[in-house]
Protein backbone atom coordinates (compact mmCIF):
# COMPACT_ATOMS: atom_id res chain seq x y z
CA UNK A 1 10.31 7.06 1.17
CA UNK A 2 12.27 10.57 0.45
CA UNK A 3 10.33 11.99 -2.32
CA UNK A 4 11.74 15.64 -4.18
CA UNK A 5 9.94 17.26 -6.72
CA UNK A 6 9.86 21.03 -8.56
CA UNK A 7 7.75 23.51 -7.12
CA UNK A 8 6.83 24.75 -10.39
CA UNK A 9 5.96 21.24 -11.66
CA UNK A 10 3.88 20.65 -8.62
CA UNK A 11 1.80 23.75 -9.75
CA UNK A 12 1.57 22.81 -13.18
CA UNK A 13 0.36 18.98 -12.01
CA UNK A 14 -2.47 20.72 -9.52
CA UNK A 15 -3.86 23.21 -12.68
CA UNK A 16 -3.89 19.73 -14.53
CA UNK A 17 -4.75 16.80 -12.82
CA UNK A 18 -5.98 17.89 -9.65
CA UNK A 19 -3.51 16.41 -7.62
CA UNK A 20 -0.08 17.43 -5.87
CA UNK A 21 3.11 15.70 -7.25
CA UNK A 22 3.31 14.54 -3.37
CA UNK A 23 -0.09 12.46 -4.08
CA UNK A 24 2.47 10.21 -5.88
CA UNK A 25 4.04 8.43 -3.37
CA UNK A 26 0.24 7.06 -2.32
CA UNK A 27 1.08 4.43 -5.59
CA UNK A 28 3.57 3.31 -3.62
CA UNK A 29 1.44 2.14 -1.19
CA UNK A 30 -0.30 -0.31 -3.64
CA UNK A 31 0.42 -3.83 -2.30
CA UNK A 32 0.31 -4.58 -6.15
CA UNK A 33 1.93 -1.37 -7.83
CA UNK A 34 3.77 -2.31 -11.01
CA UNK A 35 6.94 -0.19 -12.20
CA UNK A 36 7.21 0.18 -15.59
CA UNK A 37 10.45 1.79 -17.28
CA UNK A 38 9.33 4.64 -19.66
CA UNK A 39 12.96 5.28 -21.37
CA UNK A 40 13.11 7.37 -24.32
CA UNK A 41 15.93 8.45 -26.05
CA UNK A 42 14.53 12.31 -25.10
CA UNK A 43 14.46 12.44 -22.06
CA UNK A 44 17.89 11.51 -20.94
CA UNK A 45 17.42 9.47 -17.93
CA UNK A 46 15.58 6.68 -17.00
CA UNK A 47 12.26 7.51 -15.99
CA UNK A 48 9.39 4.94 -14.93
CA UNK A 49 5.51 4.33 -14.12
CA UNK A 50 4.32 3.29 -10.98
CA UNK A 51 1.03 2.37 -11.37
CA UNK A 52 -0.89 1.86 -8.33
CA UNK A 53 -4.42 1.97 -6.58
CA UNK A 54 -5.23 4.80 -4.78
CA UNK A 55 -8.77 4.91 -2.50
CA UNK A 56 -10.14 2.35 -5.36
CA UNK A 57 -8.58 4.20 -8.41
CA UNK A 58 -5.97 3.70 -10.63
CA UNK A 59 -2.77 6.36 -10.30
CA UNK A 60 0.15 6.86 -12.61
CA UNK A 61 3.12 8.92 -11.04
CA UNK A 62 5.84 9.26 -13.59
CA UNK A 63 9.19 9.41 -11.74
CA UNK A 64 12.99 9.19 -11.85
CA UNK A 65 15.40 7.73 -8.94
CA UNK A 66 17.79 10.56 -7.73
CA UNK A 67 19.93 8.62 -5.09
CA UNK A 68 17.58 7.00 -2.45
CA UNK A 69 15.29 9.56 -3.63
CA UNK A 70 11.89 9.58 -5.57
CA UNK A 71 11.68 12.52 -7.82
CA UNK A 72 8.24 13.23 -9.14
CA UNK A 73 7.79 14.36 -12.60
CA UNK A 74 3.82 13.60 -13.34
CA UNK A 75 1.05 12.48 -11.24
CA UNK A 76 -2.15 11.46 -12.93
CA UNK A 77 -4.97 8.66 -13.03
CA UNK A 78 -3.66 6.09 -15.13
CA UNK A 79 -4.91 5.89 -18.78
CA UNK A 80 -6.79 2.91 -20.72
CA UNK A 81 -3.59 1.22 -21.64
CA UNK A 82 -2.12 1.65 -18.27
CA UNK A 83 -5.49 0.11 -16.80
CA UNK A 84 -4.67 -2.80 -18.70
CA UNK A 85 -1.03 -3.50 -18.13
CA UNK A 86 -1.86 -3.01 -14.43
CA UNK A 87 -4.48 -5.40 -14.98
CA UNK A 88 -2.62 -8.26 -16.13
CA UNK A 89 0.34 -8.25 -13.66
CA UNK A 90 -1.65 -7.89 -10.57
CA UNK A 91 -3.91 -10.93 -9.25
């Protein structure tokens, strides 16, 4: 997978949530990971979810397609609600 991101997102995601914006494409990994389209009339693209299991826990990486690339926005672990709509799609 070709994955891009901003180097001055990437800092801002390590100061707060501990984790690279390159810890993202780990979701992808997820045998089970769900995309989830986040579009809002703000933000001007399509973005999505991928929510996936990393080492036992739960990930979020918010991200847009640029081409045949990723483009990482967010990286985080997943919230409640997230939890549950991962949940109920996977077996």
């Amino acid at each position: 997978m070709e994955i891009e991101f901003d180097t001055d997102k990437d800092a801002a995601n390590m100061a707060k949530h501990g984790v690279s914006l390159t810890h993202g494409a780990k979701v992808f990994d997820d045998g089970d990971v769900l995309i989830v389209p986040t579009i809002r009339d703000e933000d001007r693209e399509d973005r999505y979810k991928a929510i996936g299991l990393i080492d036992g826990k739960l990930w979020t990486a918010i991200h847009v397609y640029r081409g045949s690339a990723v483009r990482f926005l967010s990286v985080r672990r997943s919230n409640l609600n997230e939890q549950r709509i991962y949940d109920s799609s996977s077996g």
